[in-house]
C-alpha atoms as a PDB file:
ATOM      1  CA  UNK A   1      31.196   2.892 -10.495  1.00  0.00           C
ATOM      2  CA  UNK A   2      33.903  -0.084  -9.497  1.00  0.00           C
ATOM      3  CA  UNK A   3      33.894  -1.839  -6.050  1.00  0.00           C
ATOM      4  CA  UNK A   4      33.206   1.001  -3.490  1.00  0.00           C
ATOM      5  CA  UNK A   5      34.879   2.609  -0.435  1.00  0.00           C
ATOM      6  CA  UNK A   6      31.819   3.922   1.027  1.00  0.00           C
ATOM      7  CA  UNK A   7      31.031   2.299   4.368  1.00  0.00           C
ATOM      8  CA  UNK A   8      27.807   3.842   3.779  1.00  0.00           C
ATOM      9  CA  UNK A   9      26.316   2.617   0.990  1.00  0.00           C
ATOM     10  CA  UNK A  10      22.749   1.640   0.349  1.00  0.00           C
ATOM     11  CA  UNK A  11      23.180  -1.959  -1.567  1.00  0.00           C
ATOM     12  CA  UNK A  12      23.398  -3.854   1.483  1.00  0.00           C
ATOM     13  CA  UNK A  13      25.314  -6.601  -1.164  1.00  0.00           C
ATOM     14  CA  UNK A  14      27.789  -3.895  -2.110  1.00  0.00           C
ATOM     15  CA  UNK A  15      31.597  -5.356  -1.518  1.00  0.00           C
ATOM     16  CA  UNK A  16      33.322  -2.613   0.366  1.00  0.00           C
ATOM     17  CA  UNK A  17      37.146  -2.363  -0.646  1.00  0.00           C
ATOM     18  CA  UNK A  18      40.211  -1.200   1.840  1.00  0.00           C
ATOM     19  CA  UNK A  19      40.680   2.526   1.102  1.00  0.00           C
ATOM     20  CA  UNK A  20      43.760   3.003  -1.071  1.00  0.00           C
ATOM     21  CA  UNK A  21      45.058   2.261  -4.090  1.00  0.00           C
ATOM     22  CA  UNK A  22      43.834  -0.456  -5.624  1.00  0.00           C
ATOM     23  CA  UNK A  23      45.702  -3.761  -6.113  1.00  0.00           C
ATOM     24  CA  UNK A  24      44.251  -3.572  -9.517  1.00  0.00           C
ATOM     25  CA  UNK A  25      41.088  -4.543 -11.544  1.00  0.00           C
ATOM     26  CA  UNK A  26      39.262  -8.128 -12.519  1.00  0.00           C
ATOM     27  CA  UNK A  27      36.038  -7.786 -14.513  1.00  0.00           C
ATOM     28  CA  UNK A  28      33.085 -10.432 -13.737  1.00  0.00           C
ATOM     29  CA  UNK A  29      31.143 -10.918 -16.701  1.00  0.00           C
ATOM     30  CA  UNK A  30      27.662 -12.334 -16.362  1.00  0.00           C
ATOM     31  CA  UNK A  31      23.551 -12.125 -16.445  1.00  0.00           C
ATOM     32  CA  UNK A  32      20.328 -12.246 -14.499  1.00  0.00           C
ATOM     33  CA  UNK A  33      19.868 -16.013 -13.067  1.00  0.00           C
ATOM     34  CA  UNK A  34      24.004 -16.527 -12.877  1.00  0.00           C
ATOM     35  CA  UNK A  35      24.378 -18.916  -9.880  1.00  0.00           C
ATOM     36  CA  UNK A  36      24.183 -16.991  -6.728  1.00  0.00           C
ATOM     37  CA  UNK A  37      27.443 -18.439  -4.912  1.00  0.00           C
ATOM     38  CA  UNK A  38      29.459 -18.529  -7.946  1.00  0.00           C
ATOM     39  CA  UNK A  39      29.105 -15.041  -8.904  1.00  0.00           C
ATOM     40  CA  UNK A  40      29.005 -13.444  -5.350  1.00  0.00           C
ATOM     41  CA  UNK A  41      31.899 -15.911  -3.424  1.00  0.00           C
ATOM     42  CA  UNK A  42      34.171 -14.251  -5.862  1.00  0.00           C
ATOM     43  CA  UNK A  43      32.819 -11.226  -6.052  1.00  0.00           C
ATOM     44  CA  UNK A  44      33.706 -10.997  -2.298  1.00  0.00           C
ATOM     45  CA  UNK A  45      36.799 -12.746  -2.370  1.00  0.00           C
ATOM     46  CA  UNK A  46      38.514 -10.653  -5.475  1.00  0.00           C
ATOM     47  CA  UNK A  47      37.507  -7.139  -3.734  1.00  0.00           C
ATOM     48  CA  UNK A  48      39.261  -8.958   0.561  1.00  0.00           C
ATOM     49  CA  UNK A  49      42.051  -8.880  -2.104  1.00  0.00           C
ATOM     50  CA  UNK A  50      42.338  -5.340  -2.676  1.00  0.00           C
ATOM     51  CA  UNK A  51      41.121  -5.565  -6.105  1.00  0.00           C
ATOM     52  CA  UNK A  52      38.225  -3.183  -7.373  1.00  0.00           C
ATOM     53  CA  UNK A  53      35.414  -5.508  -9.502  1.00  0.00           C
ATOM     54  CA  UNK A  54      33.865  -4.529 -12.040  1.00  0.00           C
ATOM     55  CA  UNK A  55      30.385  -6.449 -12.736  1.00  0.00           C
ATOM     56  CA  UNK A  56      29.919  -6.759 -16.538  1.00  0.00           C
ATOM     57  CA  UNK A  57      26.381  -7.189 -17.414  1.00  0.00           C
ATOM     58  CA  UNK A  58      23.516  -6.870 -19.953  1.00  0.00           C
ATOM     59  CA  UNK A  59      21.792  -3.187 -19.116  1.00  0.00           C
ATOM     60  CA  UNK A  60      24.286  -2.602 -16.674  1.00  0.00           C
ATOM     61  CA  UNK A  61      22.062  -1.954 -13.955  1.00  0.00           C
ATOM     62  CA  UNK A  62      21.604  -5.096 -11.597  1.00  0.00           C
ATOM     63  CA  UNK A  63      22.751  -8.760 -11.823  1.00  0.00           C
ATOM     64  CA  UNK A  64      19.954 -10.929  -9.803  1.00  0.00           C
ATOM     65  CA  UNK A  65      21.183 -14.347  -9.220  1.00  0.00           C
ATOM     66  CA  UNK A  66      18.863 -17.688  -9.705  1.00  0.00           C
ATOM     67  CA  UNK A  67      18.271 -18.025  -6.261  1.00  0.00           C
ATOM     68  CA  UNK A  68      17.179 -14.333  -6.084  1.00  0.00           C
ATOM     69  CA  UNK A  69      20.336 -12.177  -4.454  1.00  0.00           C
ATOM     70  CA  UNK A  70      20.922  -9.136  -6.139  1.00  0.00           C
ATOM     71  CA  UNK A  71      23.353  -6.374  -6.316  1.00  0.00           C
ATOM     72  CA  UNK A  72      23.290  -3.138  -7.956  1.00  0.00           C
ATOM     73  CA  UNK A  73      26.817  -1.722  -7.336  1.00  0.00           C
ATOM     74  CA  UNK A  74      29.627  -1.965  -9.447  1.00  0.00           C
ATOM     75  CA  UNK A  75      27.237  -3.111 -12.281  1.00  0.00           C
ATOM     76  CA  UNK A  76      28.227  -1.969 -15.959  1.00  0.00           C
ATOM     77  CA  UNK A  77      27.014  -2.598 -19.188  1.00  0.00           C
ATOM     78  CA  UNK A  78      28.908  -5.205 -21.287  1.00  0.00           C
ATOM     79  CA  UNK A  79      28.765  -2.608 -24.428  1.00  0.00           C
ATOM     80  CA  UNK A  80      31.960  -0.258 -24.199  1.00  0.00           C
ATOM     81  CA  UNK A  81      33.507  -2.418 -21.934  1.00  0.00           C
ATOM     82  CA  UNK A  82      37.246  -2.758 -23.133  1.00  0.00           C
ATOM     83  CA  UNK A  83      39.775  -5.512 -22.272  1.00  0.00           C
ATOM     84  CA  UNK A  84      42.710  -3.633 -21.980  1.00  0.00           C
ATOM     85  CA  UNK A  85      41.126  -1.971 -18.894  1.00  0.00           C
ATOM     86  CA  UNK A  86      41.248  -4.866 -16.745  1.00  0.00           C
ATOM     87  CA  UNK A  87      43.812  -7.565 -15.275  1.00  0.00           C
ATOM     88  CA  UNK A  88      41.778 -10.871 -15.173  1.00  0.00           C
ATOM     89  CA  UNK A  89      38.502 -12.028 -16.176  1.00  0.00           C
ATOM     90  CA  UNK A  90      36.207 -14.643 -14.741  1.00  0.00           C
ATOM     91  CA  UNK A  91      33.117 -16.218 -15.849  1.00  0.00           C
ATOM     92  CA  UNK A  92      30.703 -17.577 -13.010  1.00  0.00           C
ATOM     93  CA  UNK A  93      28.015 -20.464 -14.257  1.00  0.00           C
ATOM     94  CA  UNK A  94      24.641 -20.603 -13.298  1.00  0.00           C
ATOM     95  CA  UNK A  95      22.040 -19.932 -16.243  1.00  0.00           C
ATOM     96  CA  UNK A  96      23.630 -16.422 -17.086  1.00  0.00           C
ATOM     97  CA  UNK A  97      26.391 -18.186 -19.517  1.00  0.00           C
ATOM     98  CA  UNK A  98      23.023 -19.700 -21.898  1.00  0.00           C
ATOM     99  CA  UNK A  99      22.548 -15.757 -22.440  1.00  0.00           C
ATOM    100  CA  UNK A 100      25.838 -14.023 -22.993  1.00  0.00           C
ATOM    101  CA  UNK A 101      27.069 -16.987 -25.872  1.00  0.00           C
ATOM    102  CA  UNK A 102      24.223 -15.218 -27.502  1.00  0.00           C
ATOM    103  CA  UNK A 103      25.204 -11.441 -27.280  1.00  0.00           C
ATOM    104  CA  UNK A 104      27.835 -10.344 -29.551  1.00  0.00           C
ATOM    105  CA  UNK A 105      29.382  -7.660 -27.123  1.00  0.00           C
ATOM    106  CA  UNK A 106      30.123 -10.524 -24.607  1.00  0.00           C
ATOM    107  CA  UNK A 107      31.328 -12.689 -27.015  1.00  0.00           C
ATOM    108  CA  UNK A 108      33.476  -9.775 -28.640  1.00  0.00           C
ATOM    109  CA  UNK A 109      34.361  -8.682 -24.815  1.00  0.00           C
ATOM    110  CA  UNK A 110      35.681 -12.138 -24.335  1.00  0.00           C
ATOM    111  CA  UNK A 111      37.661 -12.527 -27.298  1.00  0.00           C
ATOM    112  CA  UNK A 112      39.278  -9.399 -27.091  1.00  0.00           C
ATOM    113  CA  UNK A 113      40.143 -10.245 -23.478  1.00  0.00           C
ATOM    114  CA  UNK A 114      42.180 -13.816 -24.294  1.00  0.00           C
ATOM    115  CA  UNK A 115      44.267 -11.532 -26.617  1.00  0.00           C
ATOM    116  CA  UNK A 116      45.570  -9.749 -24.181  1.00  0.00           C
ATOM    117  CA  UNK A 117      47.164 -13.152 -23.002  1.00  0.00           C
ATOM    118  CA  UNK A 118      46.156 -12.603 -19.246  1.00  0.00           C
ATOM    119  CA  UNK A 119      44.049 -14.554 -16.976  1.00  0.00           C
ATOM    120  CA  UNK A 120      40.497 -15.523 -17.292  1.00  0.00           C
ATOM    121  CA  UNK A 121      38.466 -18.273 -14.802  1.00  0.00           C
ATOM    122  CA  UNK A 122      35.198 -19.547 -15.509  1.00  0.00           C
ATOM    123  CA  UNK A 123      33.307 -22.119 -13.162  1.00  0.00           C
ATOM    124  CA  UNK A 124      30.408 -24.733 -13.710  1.00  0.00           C
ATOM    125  CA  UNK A 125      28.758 -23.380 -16.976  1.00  0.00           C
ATOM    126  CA  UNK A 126      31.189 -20.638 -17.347  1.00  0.00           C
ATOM    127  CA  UNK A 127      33.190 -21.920 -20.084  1.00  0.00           C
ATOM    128  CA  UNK A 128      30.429 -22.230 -22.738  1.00  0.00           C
ATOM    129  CA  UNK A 129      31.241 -18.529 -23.159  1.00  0.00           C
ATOM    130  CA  UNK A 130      34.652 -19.676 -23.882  1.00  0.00           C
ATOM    131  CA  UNK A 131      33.288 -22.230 -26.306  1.00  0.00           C
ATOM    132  CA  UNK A 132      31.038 -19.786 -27.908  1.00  0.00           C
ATOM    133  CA  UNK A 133      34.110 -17.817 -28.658  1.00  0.00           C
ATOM    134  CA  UNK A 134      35.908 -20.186 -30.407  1.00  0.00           C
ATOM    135  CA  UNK A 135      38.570 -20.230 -27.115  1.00  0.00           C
ATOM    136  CA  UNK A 136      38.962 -23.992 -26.318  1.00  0.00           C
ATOM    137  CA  UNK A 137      39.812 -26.053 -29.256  1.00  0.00           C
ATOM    138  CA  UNK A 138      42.932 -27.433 -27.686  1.00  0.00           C
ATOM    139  CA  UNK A 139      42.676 -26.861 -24.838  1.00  0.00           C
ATOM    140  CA  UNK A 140      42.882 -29.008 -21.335  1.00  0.00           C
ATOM    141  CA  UNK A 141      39.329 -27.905 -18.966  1.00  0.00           C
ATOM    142  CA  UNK A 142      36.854 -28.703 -16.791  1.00  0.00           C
ATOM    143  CA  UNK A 143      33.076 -27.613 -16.294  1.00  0.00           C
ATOM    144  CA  UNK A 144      29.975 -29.018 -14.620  1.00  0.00           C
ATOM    145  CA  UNK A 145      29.212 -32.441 -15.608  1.00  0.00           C
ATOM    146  CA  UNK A 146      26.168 -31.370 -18.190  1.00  0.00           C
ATOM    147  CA  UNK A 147      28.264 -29.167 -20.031  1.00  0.00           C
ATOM    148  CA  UNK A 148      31.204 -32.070 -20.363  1.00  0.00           C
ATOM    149  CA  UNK A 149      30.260 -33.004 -24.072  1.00  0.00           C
ATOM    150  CA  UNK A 150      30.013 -29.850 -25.321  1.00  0.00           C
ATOM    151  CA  UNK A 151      33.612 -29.204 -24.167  1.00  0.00           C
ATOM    152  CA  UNK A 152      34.715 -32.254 -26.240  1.00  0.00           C
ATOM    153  CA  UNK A 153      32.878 -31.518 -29.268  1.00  0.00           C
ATOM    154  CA  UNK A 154      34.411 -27.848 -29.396  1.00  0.00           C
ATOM    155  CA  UNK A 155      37.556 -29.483 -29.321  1.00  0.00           C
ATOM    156  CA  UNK A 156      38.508 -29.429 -25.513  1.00  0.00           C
ATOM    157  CA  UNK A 157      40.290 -32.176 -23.552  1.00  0.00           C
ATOM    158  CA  UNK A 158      37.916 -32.469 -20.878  1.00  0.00           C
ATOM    159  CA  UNK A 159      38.950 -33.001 -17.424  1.00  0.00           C
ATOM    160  CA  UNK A 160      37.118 -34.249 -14.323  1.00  0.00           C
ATOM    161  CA  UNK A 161      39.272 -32.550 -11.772  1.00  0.00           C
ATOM    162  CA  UNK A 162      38.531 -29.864  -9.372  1.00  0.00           C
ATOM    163  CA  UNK A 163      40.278 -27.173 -10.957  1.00  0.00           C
ATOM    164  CA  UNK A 164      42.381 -27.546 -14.576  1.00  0.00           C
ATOM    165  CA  UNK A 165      44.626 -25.037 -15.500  1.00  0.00           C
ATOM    166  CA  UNK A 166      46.327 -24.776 -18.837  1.00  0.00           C
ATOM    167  CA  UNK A 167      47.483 -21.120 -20.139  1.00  0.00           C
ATOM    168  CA  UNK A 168      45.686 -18.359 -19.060  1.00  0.00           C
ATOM    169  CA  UNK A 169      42.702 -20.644 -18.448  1.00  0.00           C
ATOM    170  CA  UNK A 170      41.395 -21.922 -15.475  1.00  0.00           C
ATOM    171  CA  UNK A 171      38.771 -23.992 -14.805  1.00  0.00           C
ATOM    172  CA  UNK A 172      36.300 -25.458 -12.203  1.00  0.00           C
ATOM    173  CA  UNK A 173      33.468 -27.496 -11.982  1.00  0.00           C
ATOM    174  CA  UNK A 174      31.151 -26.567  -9.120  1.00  0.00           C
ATOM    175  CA  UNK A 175      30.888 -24.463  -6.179  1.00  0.00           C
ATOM    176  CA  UNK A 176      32.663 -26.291  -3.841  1.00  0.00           C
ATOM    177  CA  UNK A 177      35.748 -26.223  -6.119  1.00  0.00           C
ATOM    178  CA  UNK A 178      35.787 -22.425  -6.357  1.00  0.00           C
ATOM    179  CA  UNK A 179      38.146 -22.146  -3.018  1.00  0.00           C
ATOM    180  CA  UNK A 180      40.717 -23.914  -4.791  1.00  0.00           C
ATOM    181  CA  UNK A 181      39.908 -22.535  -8.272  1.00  0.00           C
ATOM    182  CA  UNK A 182      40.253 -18.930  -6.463  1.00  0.00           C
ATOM    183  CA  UNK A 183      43.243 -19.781  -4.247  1.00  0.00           C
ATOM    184  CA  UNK A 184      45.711 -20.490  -7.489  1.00  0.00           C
ATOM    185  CA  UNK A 185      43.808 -17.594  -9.359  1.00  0.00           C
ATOM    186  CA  UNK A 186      44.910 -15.157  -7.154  1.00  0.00           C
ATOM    187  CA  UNK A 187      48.110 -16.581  -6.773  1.00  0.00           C
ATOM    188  CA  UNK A 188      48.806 -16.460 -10.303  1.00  0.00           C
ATOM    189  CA  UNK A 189      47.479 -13.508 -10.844  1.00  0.00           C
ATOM    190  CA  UNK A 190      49.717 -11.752  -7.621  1.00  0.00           C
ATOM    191  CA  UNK A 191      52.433 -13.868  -9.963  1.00  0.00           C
ATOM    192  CA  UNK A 192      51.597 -12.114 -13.287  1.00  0.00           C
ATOM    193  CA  UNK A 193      51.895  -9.044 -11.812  1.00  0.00           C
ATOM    194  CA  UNK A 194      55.112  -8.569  -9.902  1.00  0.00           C
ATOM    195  CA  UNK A 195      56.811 -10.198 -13.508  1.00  0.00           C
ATOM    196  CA  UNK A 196      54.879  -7.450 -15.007  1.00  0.00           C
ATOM    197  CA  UNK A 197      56.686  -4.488 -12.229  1.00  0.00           C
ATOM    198  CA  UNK A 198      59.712  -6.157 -12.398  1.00  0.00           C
ATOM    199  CA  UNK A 199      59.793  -5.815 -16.548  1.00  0.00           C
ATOM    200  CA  UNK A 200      58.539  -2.578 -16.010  1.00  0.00           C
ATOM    201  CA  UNK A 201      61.041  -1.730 -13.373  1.00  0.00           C
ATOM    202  CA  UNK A 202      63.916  -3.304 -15.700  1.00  0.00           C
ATOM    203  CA  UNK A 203      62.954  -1.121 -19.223  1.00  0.00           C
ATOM    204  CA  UNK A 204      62.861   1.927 -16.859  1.00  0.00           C
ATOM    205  CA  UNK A 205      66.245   1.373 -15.643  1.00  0.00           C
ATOM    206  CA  UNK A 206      67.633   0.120 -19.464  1.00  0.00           C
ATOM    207  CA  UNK A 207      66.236   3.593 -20.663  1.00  0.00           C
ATOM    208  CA  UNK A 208      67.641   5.958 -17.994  1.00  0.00           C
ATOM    209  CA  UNK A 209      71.183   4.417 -18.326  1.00  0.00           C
ATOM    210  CA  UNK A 210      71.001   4.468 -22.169  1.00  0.00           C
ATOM    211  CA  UNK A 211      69.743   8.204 -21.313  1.00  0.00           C
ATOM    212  CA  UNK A 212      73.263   8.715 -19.264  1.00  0.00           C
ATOM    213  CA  UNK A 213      75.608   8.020 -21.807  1.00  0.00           C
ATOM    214  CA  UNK A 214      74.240  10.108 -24.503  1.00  0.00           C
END
């Protein structure tokens, strides 16, 4: 079950998504004690986009933040999950990221996921999950403070800025970054997507032309 529809449902925390289609689909991976505003503010703000969420998870069955909020929509297990299914990827901080680096699915989940090329955010101690999969080593980021030297030692340029970008990473530091981390997210995303119609739109119109002068 992605984001619902159903003005009715019983998880009070439940994001409830315009009807119609979709504007696509961004997976959120993370674990129990995850911090509470960096998991839910985009949560929220991903599904006001039109986008459904899906909340990858250990057990699939409920994500309970540190400070205790909970949901139990939209939660699916990590195992089976596959990358191709899913146009972006974040990673919120919190104390969930100390568990997934140690799960092979996530890790997996992840790596499969930067092959695809598209985007993935993490926040605060989001990117050890990068690190753990071998993701950074060249790379320009940021992360909370704590985590700083373990971002150099993995290879990373780190950066104390509000939000780095460099590829299909970006990056943030704390809560109060996330509205600007989320702003260019979702603009680059909304970016990634109308190149991807209009390539889409071009090989359909190659192929029924080449079709016309057989």
């Amino acid at each position: 079950m992605t984001t619902t529809t159903d003005f009715a449902v019983a998880d009070n925390r439940a994001a409830i998504r315009k009807s119609g289609l979709p504007t696509g689909r961004i997976a959120i991976l993370t674990a129990d004690r995850v911090e509470d505003v960096e998991f839910f503010y985009p949560y929220y703000r991903f599904t006001e986009a039109g986008y459904d969420v899906d909340v990858l998870a250990p057990g699939g069955a409920e994500v309970t933040g540190y400070k205790g909020l909970a949901l139990r929509t939209g939660v699916q297990p990590i195992d089976g999950a596959r990358a191709a299914d899913y146009d972006a990827l974040f990673i919120p901080g919190g104390l969930a990221p100390s568990e997934l680096r140690e799960l092979p699915a996530a890790i997996d989940f992840v790596s499969d996921f930067a092959a695809t090329g598209r985007l993935i955010g993490a926040v605060c101690h989001g990117p050890q999950v990068l690190i753990s999969a071998g993701l950074v080593d060249g790379r320009r980021m940021t992360s909370w403070k704590d985590v700083a030297p373990e971002v150099r030692a993995a290879g990373a340029e780190y950066v104390d800025e509000p939000v780095v970008e460099d590829g299909q990473f970006i990056t943030a530091r704390k809560p109060g970054d996330m509205p600007l981390e989320l702003a260019r997210f979702l603009e680059r995303l909304a970016a990634e997507k109308e190149q991807s119609t209009q390539k889409a739109d071009e090989n359909e119109k190659t192929e029924t032309e080449g079709a016309s002068h057989e």
